[in-house]
PDB file of N, CA and C in Angstrom:
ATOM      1  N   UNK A   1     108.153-111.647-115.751  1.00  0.00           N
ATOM      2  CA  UNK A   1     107.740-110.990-116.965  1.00  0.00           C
ATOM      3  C   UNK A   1     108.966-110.658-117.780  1.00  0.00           C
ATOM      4  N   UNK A   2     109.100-110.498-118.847  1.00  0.00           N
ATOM      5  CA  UNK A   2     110.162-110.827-119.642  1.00  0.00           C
ATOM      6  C   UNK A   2     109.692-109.778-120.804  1.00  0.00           C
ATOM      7  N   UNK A   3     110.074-108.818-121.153  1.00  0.00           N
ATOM      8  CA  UNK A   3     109.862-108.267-122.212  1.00  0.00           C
ATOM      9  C   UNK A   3     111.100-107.763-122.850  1.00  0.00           C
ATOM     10  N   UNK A   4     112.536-108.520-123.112  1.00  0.00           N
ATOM     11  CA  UNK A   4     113.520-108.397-123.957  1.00  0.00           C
ATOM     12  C   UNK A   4     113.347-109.231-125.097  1.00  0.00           C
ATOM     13  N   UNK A   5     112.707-109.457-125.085  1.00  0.00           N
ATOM     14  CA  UNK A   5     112.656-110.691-126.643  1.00  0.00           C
ATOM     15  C   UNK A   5     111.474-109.965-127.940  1.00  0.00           C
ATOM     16  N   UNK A   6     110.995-108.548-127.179  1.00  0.00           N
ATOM     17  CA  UNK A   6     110.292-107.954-128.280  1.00  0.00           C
ATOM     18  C   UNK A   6     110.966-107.635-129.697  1.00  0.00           C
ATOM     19  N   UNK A   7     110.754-107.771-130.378  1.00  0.00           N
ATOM     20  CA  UNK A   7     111.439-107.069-131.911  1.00  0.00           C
ATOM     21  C   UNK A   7     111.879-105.487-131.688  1.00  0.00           C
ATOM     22  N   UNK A   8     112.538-105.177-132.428  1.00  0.00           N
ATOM     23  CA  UNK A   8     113.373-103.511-131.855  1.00  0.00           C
ATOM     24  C   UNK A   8     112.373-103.029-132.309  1.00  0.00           C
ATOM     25  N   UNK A   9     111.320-103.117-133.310  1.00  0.00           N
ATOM     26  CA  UNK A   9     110.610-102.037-133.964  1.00  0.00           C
ATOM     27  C   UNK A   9     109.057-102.012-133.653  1.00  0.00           C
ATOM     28  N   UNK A  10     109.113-103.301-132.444  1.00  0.00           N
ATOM     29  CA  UNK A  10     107.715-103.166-132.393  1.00  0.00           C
ATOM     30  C   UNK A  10     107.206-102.306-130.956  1.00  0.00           C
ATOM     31  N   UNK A  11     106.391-103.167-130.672  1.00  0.00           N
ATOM     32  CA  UNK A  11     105.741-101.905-129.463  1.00  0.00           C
ATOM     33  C   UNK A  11     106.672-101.429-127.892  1.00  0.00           C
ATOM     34  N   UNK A  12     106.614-100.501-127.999  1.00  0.00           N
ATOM     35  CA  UNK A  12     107.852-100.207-126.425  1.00  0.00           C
ATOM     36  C   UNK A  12     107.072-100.569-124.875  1.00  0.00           C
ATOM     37  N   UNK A  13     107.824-101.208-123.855  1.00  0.00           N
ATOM     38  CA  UNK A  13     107.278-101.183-122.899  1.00  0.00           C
ATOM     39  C   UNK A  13     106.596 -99.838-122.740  1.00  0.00           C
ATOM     40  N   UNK A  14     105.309-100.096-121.785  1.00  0.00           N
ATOM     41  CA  UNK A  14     104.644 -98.442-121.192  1.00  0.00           C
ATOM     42  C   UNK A  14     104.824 -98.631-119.926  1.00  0.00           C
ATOM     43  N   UNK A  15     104.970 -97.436-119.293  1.00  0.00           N
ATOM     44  CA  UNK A  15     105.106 -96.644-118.343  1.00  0.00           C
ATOM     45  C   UNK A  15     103.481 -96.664-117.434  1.00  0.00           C
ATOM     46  N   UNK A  16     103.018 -97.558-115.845  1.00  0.00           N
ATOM     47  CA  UNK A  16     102.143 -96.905-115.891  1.00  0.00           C
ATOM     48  C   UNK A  16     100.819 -95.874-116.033  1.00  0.00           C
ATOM     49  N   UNK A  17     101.917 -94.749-115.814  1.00  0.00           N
ATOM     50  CA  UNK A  17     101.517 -93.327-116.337  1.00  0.00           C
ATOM     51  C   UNK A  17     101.248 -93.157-117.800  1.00  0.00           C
ATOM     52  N   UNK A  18     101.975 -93.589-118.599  1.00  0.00           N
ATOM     53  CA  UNK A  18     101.667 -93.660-120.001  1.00  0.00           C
ATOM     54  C   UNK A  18     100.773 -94.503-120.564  1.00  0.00           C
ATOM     55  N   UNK A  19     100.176 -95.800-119.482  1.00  0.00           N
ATOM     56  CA  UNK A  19      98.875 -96.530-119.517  1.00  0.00           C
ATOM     57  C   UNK A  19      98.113 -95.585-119.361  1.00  0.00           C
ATOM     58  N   UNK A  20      97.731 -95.223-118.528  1.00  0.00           N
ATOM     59  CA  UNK A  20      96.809 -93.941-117.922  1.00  0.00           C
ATOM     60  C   UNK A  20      96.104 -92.995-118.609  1.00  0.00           C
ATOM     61  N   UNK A  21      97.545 -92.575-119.053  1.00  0.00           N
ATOM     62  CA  UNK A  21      97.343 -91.093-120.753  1.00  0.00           C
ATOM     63  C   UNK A  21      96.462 -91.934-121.836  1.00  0.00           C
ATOM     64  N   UNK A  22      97.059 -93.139-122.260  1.00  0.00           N
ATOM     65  CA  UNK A  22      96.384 -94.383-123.235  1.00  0.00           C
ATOM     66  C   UNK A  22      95.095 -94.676-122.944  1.00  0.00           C
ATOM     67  N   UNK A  23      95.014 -94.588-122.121  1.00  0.00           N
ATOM     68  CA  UNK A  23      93.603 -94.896-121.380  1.00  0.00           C
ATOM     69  C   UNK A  23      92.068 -93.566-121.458  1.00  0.00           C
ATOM     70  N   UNK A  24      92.801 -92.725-121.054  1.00  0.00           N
ATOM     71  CA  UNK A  24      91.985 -91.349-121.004  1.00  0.00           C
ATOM     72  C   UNK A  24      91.931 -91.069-122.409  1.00  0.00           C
ATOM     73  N   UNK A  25      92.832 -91.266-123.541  1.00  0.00           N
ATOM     74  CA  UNK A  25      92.800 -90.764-124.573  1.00  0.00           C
ATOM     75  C   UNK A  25      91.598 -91.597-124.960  1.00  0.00           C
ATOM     76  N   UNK A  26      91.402 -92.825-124.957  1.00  0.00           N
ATOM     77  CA  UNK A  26      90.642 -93.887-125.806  1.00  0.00           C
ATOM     78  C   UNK A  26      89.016 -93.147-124.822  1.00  0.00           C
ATOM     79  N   UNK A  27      88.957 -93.054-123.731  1.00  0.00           N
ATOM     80  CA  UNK A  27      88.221 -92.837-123.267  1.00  0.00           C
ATOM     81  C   UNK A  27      87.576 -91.488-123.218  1.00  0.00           C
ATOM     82  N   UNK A  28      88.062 -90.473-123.259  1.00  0.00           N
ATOM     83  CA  UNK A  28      88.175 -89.305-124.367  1.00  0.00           C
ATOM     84  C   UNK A  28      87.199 -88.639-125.338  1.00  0.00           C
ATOM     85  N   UNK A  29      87.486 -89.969-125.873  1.00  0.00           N
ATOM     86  CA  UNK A  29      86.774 -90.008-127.398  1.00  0.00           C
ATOM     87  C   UNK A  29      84.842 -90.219-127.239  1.00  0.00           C
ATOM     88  N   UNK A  30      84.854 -90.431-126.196  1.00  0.00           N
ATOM     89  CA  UNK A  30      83.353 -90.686-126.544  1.00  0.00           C
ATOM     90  C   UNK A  30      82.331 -89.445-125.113  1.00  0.00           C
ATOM     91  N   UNK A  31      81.324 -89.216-125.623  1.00  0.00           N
ATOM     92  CA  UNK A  31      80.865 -88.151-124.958  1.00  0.00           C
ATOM     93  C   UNK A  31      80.180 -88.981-123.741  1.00  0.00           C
ATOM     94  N   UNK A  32      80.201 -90.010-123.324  1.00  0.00           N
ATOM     95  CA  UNK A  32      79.632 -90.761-121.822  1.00  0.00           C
ATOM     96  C   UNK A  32      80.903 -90.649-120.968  1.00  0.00           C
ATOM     97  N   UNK A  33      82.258 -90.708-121.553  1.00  0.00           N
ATOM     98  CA  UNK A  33      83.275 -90.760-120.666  1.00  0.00           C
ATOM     99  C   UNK A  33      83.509 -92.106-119.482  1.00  0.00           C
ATOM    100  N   UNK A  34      83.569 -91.211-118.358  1.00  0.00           N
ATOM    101  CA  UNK A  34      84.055 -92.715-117.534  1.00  0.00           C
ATOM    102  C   UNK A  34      83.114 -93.136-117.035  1.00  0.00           C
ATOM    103  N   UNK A  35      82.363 -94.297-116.810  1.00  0.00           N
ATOM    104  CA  UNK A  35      81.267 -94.758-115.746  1.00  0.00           C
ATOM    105  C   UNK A  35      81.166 -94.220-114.692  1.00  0.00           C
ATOM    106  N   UNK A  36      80.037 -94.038-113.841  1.00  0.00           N
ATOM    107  CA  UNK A  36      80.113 -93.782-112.488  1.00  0.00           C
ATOM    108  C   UNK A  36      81.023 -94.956-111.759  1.00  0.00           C
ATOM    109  N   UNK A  37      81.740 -94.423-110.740  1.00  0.00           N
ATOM    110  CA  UNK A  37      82.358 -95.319-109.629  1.00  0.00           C
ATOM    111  C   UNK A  37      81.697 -96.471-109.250  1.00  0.00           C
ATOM    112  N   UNK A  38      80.617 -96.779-108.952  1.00  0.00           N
ATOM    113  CA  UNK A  38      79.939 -97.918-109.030  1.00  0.00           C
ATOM    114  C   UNK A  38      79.786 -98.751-109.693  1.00  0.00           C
ATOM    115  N   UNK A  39      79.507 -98.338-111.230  1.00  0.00           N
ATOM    116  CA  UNK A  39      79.097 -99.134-112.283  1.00  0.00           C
ATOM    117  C   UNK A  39      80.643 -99.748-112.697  1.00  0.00           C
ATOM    118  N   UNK A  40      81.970 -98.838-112.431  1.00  0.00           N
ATOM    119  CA  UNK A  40      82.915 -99.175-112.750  1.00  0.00           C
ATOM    120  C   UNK A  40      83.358-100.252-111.550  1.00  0.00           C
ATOM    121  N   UNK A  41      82.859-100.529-110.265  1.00  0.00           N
ATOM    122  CA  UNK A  41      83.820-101.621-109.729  1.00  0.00           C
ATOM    123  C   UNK A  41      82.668-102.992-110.220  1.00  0.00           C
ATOM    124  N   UNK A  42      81.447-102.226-110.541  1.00  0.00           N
ATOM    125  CA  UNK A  42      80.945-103.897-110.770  1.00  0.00           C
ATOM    126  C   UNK A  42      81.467-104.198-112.057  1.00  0.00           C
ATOM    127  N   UNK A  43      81.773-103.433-113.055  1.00  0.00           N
ATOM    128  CA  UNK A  43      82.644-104.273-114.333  1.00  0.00           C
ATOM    129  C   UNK A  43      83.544-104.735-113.973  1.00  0.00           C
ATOM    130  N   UNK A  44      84.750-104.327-112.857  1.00  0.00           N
ATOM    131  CA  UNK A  44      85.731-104.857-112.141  1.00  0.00           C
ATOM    132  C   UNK A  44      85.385-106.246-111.508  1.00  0.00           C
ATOM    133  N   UNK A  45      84.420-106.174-110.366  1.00  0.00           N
ATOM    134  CA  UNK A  45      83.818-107.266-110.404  1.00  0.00           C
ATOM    135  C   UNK A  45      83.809-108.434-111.000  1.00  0.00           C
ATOM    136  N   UNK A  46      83.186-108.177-112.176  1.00  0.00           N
ATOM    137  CA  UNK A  46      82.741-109.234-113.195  1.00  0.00           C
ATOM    138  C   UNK A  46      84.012-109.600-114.110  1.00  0.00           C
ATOM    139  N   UNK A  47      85.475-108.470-114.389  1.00  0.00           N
ATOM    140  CA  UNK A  47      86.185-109.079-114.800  1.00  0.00           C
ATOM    141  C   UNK A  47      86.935-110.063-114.023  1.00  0.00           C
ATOM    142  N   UNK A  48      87.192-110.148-112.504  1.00  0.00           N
ATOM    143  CA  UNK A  48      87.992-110.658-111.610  1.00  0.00           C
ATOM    144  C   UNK A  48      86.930-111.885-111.448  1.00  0.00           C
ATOM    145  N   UNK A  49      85.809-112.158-111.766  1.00  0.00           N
ATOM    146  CA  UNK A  49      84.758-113.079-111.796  1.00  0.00           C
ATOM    147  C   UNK A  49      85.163-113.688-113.214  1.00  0.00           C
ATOM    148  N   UNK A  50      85.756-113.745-114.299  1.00  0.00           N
ATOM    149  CA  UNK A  50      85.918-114.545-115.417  1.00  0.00           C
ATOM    150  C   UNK A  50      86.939-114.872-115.478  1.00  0.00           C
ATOM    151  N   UNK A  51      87.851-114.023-114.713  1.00  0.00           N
ATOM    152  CA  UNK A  51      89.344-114.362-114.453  1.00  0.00           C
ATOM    153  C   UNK A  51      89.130-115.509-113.415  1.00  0.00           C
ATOM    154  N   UNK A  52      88.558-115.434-112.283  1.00  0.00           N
ATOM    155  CA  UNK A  52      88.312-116.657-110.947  1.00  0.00           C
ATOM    156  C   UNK A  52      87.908-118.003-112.405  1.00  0.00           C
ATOM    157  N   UNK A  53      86.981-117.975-112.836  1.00  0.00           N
ATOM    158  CA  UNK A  53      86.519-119.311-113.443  1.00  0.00           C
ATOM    159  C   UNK A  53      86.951-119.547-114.157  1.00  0.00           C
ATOM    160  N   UNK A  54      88.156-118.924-115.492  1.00  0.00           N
ATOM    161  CA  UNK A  54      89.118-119.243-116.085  1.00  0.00           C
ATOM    162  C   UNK A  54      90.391-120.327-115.593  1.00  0.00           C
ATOM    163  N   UNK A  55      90.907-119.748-113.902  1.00  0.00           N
ATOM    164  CA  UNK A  55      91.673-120.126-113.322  1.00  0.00           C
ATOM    165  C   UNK A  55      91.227-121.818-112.756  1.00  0.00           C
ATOM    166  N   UNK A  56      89.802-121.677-112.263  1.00  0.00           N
ATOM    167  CA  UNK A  56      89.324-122.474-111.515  1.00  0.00           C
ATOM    168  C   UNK A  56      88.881-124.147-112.584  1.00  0.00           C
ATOM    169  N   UNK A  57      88.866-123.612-113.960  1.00  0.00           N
ATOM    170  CA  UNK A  57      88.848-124.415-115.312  1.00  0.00           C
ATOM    171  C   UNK A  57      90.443-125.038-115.148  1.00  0.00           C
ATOM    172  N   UNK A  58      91.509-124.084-115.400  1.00  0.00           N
ATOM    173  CA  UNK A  58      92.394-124.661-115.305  1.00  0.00           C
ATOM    174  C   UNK A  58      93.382-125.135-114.216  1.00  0.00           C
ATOM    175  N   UNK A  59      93.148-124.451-112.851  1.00  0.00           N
ATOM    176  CA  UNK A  59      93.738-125.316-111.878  1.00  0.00           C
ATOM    177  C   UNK A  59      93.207-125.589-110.768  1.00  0.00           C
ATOM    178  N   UNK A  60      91.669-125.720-110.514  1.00  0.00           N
ATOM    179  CA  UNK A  60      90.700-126.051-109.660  1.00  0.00           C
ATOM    180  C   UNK A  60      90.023-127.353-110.203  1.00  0.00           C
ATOM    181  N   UNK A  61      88.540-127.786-109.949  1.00  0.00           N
ATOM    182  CA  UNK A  61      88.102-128.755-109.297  1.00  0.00           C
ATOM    183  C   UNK A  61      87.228-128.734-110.811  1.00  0.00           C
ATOM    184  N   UNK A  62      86.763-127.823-111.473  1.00  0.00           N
ATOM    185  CA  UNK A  62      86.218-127.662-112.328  1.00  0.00           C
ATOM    186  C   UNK A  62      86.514-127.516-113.863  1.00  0.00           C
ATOM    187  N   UNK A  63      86.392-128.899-114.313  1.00  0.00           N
ATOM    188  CA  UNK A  63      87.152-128.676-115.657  1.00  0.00           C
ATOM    189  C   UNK A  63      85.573-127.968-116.422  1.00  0.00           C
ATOM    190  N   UNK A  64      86.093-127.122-117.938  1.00  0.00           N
ATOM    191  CA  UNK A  64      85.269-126.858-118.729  1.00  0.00           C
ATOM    192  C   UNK A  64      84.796-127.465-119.206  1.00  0.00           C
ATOM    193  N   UNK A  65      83.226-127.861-120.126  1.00  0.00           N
ATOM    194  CA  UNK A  65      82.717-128.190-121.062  1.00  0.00           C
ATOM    195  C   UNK A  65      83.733-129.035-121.863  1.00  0.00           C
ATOM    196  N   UNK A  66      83.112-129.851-122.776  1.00  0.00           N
ATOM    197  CA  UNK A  66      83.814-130.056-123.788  1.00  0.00           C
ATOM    198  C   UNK A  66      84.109-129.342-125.062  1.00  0.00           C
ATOM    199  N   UNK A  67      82.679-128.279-125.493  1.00  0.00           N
ATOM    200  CA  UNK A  67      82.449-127.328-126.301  1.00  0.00           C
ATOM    201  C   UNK A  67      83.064-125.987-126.034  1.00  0.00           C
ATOM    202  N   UNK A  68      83.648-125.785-124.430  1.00  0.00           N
ATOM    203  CA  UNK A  68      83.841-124.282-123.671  1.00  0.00           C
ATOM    204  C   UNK A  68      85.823-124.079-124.355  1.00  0.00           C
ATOM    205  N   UNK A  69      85.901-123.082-125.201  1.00  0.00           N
ATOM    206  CA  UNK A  69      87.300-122.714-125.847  1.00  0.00           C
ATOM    207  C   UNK A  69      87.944-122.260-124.339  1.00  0.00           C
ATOM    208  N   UNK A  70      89.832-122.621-124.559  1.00  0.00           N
ATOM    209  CA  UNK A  70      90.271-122.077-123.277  1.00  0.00           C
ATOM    210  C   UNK A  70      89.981-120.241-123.634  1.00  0.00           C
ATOM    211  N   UNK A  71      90.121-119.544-122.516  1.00  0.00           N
ATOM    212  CA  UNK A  71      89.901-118.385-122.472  1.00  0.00           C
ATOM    213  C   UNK A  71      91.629-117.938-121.892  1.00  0.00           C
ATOM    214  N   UNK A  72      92.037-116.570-122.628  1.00  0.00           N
ATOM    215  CA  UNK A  72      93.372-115.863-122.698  1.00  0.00           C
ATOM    216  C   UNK A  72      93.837-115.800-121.572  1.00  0.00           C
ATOM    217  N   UNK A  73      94.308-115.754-120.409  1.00  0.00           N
ATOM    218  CA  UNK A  73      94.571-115.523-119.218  1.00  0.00           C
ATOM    219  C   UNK A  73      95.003-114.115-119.451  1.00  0.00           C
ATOM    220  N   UNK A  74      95.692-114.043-120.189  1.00  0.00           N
ATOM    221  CA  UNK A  74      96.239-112.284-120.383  1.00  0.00           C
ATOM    222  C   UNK A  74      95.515-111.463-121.078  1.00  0.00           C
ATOM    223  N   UNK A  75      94.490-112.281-121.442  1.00  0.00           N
ATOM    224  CA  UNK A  75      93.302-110.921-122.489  1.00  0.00           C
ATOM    225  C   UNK A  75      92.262-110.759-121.421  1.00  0.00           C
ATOM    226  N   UNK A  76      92.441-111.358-120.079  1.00  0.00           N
ATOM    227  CA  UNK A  76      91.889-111.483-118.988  1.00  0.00           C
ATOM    228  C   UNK A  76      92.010-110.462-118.044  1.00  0.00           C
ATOM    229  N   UNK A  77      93.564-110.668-117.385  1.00  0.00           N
ATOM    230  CA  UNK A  77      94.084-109.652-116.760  1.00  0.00           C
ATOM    231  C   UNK A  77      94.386-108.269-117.468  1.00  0.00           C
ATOM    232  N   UNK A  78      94.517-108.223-119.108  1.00  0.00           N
ATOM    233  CA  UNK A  78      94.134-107.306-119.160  1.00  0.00           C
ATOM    234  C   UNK A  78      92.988-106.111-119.360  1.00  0.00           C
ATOM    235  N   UNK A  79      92.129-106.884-119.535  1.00  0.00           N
ATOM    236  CA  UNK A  79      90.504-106.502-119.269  1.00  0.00           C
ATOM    237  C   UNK A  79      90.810-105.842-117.665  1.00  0.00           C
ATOM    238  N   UNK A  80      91.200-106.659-116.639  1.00  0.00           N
ATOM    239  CA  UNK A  80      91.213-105.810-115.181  1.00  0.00           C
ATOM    240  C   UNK A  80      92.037-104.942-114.998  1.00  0.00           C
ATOM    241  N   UNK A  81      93.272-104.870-115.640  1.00  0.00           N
ATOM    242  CA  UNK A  81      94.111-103.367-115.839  1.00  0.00           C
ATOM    243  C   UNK A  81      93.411-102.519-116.308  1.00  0.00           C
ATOM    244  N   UNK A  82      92.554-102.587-117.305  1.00  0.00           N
ATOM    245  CA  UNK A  82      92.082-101.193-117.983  1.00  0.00           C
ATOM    246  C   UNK A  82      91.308-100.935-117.413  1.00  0.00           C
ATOM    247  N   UNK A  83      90.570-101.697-116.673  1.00  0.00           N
ATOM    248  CA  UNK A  83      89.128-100.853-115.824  1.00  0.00           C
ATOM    249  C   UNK A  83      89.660-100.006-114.402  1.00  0.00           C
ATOM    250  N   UNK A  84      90.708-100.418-113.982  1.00  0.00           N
ATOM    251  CA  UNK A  84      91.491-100.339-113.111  1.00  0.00           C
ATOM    252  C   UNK A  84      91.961 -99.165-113.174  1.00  0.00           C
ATOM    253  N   UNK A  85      92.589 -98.814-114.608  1.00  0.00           N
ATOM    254  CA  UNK A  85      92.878 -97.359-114.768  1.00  0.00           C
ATOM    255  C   UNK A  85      92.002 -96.930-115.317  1.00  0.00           C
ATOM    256  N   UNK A  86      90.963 -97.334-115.437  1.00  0.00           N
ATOM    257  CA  UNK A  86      89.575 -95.997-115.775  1.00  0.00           C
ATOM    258  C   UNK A  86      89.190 -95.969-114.383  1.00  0.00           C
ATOM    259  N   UNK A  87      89.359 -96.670-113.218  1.00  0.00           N
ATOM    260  CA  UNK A  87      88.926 -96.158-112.129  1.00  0.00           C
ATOM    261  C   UNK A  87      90.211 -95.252-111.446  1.00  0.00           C
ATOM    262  N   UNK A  88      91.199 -95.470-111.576  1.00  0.00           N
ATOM    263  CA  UNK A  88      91.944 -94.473-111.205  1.00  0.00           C
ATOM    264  C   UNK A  88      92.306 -93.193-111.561  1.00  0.00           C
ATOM    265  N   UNK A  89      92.190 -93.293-113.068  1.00  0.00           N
ATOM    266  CA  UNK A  89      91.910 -92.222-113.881  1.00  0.00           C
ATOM    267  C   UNK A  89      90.424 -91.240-113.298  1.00  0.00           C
ATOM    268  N   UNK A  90      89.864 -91.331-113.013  1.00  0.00           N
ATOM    269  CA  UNK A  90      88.286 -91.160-112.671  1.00  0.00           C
ATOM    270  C   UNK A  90      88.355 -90.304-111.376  1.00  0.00           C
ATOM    271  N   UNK A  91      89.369 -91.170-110.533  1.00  0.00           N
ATOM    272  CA  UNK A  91      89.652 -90.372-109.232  1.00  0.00           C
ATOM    273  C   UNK A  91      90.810 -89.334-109.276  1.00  0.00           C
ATOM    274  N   UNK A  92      91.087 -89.482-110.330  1.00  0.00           N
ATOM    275  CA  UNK A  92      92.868 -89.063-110.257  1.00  0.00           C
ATOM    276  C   UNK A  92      93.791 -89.334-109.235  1.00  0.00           C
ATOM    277  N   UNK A  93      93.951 -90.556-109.791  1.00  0.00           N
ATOM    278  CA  UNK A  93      95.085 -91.395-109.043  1.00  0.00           C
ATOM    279  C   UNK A  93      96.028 -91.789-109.704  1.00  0.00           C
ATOM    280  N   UNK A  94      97.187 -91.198-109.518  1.00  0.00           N
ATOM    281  CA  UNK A  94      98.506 -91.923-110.173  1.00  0.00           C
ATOM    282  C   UNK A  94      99.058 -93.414-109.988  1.00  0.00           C
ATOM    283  N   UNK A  95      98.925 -93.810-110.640  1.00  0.00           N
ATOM    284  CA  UNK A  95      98.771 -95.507-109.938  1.00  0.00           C
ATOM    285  C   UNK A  95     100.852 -96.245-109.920  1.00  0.00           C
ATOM    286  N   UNK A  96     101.744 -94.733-110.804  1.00  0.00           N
ATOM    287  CA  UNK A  96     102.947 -95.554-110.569  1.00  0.00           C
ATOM    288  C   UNK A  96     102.951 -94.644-109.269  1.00  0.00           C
ATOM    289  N   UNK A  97     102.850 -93.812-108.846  1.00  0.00           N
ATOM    290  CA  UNK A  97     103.003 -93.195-107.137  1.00  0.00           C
ATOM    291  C   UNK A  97     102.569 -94.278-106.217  1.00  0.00           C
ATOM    292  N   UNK A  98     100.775 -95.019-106.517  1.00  0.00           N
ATOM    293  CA  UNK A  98     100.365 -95.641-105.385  1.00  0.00           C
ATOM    294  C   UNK A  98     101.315 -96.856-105.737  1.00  0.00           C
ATOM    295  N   UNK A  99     101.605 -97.668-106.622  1.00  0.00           N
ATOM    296  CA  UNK A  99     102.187 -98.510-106.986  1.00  0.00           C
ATOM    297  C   UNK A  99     103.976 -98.680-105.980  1.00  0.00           C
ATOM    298  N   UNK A 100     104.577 -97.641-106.088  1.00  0.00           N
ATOM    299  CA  UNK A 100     106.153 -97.277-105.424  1.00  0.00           C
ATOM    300  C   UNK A 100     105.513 -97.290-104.006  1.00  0.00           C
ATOM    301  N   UNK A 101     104.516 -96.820-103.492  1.00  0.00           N
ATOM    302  CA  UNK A 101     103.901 -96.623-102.387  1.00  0.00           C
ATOM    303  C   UNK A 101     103.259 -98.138-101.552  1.00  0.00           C
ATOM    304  N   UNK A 102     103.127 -99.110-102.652  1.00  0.00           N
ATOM    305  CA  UNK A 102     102.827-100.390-102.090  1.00  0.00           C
ATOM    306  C   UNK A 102     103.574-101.335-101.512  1.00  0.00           C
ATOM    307  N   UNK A 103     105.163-101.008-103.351  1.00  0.00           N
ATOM    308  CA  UNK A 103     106.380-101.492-102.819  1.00  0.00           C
ATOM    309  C   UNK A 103     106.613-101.407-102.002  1.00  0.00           C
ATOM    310  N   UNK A 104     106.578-100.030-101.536  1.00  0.00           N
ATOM    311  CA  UNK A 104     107.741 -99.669-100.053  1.00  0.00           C
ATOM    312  C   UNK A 104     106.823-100.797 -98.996  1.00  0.00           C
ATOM    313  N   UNK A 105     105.623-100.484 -99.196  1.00  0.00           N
ATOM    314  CA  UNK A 105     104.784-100.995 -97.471  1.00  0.00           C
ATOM    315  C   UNK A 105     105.608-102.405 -97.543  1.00  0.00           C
ATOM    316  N   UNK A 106     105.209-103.271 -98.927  1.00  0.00           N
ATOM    317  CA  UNK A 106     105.608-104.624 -98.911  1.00  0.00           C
ATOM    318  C   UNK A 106     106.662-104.563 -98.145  1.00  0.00           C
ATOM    319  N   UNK A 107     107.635-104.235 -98.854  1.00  0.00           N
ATOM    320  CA  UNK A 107     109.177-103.689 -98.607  1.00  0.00           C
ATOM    321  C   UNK A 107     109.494-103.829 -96.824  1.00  0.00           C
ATOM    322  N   UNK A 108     109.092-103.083 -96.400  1.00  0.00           N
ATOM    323  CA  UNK A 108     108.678-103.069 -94.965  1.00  0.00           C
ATOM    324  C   UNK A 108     108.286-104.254 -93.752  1.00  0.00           C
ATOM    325  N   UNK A 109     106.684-104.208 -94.564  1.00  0.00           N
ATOM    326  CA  UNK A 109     105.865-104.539 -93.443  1.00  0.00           C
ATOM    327  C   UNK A 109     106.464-106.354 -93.835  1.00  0.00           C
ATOM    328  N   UNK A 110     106.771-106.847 -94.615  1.00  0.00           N
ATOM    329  CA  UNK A 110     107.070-107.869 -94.820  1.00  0.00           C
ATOM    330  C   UNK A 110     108.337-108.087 -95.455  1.00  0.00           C
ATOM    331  N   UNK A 111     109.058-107.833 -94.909  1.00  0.00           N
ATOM    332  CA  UNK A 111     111.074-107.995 -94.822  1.00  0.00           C
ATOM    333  C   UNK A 111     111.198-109.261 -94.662  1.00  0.00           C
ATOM    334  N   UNK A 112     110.632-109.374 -93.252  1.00  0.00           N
ATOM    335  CA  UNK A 112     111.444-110.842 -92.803  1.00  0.00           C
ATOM    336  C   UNK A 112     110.579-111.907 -92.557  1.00  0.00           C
ATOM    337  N   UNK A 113     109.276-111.431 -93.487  1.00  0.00           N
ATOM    338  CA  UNK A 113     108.162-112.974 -93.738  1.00  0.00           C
ATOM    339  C   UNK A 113     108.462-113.964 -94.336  1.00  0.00           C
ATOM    340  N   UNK A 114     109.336-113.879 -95.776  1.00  0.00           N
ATOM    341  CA  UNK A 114     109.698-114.885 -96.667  1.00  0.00           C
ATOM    342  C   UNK A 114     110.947-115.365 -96.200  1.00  0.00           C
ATOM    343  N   UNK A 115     111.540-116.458 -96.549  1.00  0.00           N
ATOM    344  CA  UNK A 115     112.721-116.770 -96.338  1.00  0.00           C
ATOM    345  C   UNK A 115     113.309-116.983 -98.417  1.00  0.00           C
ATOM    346  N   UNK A 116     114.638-115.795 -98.219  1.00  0.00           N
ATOM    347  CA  UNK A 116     115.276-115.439 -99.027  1.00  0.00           C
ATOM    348  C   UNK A 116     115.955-116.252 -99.840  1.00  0.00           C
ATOM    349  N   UNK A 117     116.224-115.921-101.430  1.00  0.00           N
ATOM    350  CA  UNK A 117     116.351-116.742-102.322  1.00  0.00           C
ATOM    351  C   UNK A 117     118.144-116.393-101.701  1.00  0.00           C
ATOM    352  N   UNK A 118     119.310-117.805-101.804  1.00  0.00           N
ATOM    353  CA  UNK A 118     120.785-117.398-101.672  1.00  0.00           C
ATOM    354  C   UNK A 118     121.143-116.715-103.278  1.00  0.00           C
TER     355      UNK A 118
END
C-alpha cells in the first residue's frame, strides 16, 4: 500500500481509531443507529460474498457476462471495512488495539513459517 504519492492538500492517511470516530459520526446521524449484531454480520456476509465473485470473475474459472461492468475491488473491500467497524464500534472494540494484538500473535506464532526475504 503506498500512500506517498497523495497531493499535500488532499486527504490525510486515517488512523484506525479515527476510522471508527468517522464511522460513529456518520452513523450517529440517524435515529436506527447500528444494526443488531446479526443483521450486521449478514451484511458482512454478503459483502465478502461480492467481493468472492468479483475475485472469482477475475482470477477464477468464471468469467463475467459480456454485459456484467468490472466491479471496484477497493469500493469492495471497502464496503467490508465499514461494516466491520460498525460491528466493532457496536461492541466497543478498538480495532488498532485488536489489530497490534494480531500482529504480535502473527509475529509469534508464525516466526519461522515463511522463509525470509535477504
Amino acid at each position: 500500500m503506498k500512500t506517498d504519492d497523495s497531493p499535500p492538500d488532499g486527504p490525510q492517511p486515517l488512523r484506525l481509531r479515527e476510522i471508527q470516530q468517522e464511522v460513529d459520526r456518520y452513523i450517529s446521524q440517524f435515529k436506527e443507529g447500528y444494526w443488531p449484531p446479526l443483521a450486521m454480520l449478514a451484511r458482512l456476509t454478503e459483502e465478502v460474498g461480492e467481493l468472492a465473485r468479483e475475485f472469482n470473475h477475475r482470477f477464477g474459472a468464471k468469467p463475467k457476462r459480456v454485459d456484467e461492468e468490472e466491479t471496484d475491488l477497493g469500493l469492495e473491500m471497502g464496503d467490508i471495512l465499514f461494516i466491520l467497524v460498525c460491528m466493532a464500534n457496536a461492541q466497543g472494540i478498538d480495532l488498532e488495539e485488536s489489530f497490534r494484538r494480531v500482529l504480535s500473535k502473527y509475529g509469534t506464532r508464525d516466526r519461522d513459517r515463511w522463509t525470509k526475504k535477504d
